[in-house]
C-alpha atoms as a PDB file:
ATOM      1  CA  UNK A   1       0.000   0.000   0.000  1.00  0.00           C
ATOM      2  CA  UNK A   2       1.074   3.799  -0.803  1.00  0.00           C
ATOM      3  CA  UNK A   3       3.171   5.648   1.906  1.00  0.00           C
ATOM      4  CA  UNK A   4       0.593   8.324   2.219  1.00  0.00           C
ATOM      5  CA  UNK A   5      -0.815  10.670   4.580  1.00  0.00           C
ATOM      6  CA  UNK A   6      -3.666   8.922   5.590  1.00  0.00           C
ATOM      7  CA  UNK A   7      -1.790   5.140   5.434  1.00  0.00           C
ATOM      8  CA  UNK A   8       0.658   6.644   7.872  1.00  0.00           C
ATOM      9  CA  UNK A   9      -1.337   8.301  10.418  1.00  0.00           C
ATOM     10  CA  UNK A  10      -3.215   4.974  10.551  1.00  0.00           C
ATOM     11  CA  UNK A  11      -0.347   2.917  11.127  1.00  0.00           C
ATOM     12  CA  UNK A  12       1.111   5.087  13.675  1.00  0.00           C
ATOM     13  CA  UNK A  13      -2.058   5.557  15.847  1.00  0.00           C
ATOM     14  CA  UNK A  14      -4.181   2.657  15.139  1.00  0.00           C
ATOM     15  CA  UNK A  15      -1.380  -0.034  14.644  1.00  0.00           C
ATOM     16  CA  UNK A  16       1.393   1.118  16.832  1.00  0.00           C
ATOM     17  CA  UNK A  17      -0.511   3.042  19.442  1.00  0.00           C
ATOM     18  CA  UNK A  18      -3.636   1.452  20.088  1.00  0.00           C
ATOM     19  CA  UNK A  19      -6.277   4.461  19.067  1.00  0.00           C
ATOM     20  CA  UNK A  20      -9.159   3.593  17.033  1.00  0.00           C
ATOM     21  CA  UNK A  21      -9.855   5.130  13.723  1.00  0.00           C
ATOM     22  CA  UNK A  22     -12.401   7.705  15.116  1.00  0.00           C
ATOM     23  CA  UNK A  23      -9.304   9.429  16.624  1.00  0.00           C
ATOM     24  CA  UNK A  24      -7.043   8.993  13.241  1.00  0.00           C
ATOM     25  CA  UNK A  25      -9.787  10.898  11.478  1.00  0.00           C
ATOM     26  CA  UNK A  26     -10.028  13.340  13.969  1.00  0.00           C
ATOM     27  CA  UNK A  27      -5.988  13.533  14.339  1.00  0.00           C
ATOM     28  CA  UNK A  28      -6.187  14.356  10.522  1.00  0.00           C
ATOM     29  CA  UNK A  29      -9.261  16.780  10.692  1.00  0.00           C
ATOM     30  CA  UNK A  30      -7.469  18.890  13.300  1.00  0.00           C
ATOM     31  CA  UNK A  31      -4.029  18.693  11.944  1.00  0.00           C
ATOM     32  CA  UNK A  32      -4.023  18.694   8.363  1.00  0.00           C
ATOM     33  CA  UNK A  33      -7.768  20.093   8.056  1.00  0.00           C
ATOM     34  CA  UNK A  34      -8.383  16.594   6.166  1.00  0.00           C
ATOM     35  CA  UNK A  35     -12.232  15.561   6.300  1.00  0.00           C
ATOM     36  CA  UNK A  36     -11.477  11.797   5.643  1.00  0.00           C
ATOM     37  CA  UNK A  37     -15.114   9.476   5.980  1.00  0.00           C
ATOM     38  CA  UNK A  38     -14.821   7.560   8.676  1.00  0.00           C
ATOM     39  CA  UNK A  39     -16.290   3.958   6.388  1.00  0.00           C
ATOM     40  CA  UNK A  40     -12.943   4.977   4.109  1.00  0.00           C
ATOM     41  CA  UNK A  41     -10.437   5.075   7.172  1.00  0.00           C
ATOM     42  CA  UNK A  42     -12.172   1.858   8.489  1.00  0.00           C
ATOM     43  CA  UNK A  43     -11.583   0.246   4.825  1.00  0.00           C
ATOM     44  CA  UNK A  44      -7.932   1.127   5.088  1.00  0.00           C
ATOM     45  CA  UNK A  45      -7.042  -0.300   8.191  1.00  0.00           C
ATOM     46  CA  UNK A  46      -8.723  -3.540   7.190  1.00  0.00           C
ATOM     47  CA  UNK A  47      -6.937  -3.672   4.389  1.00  0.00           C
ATOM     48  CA  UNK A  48      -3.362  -2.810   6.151  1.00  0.00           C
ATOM     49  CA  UNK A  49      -4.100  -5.429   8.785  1.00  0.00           C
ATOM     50  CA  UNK A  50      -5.226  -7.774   5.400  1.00  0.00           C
ATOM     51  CA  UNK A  51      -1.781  -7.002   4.397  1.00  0.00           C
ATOM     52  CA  UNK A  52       0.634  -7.674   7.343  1.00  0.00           C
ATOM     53  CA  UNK A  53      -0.972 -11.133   8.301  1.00  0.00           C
ATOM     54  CA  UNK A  54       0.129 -12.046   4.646  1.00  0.00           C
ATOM     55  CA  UNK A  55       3.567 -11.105   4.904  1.00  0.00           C
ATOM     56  CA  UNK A  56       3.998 -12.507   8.600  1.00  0.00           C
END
């Protein structure tokens, strides 16, 4: 998956730091005045998680 904005702040807060995507899109809201849906940030995560069980 891309090294983006979005892929990073979920990997950083939801992966590494335990937060749950409400906060990522609020994290990106207040930061980077980003209005990300909440259904797309919840499709992204799925689909890093997808992604690291099939390399481990």
């Amino acid at each position: 998956m891309e090294r983006d904005l979005i892929t990073l702040a979920l990997q950083n807060l939801c992966i590494q730091q335990g937060k749950d995507h409400k906060e990522v899109h609020q994290y990106l809201l207040m930061k980077y005045r980003m209005d990300v849906d909440l259904l797309v940030l919840q499709k992204r995560l799925e689909k890093i998680l997808n992604e690291e069980k099939a390399v481990a």
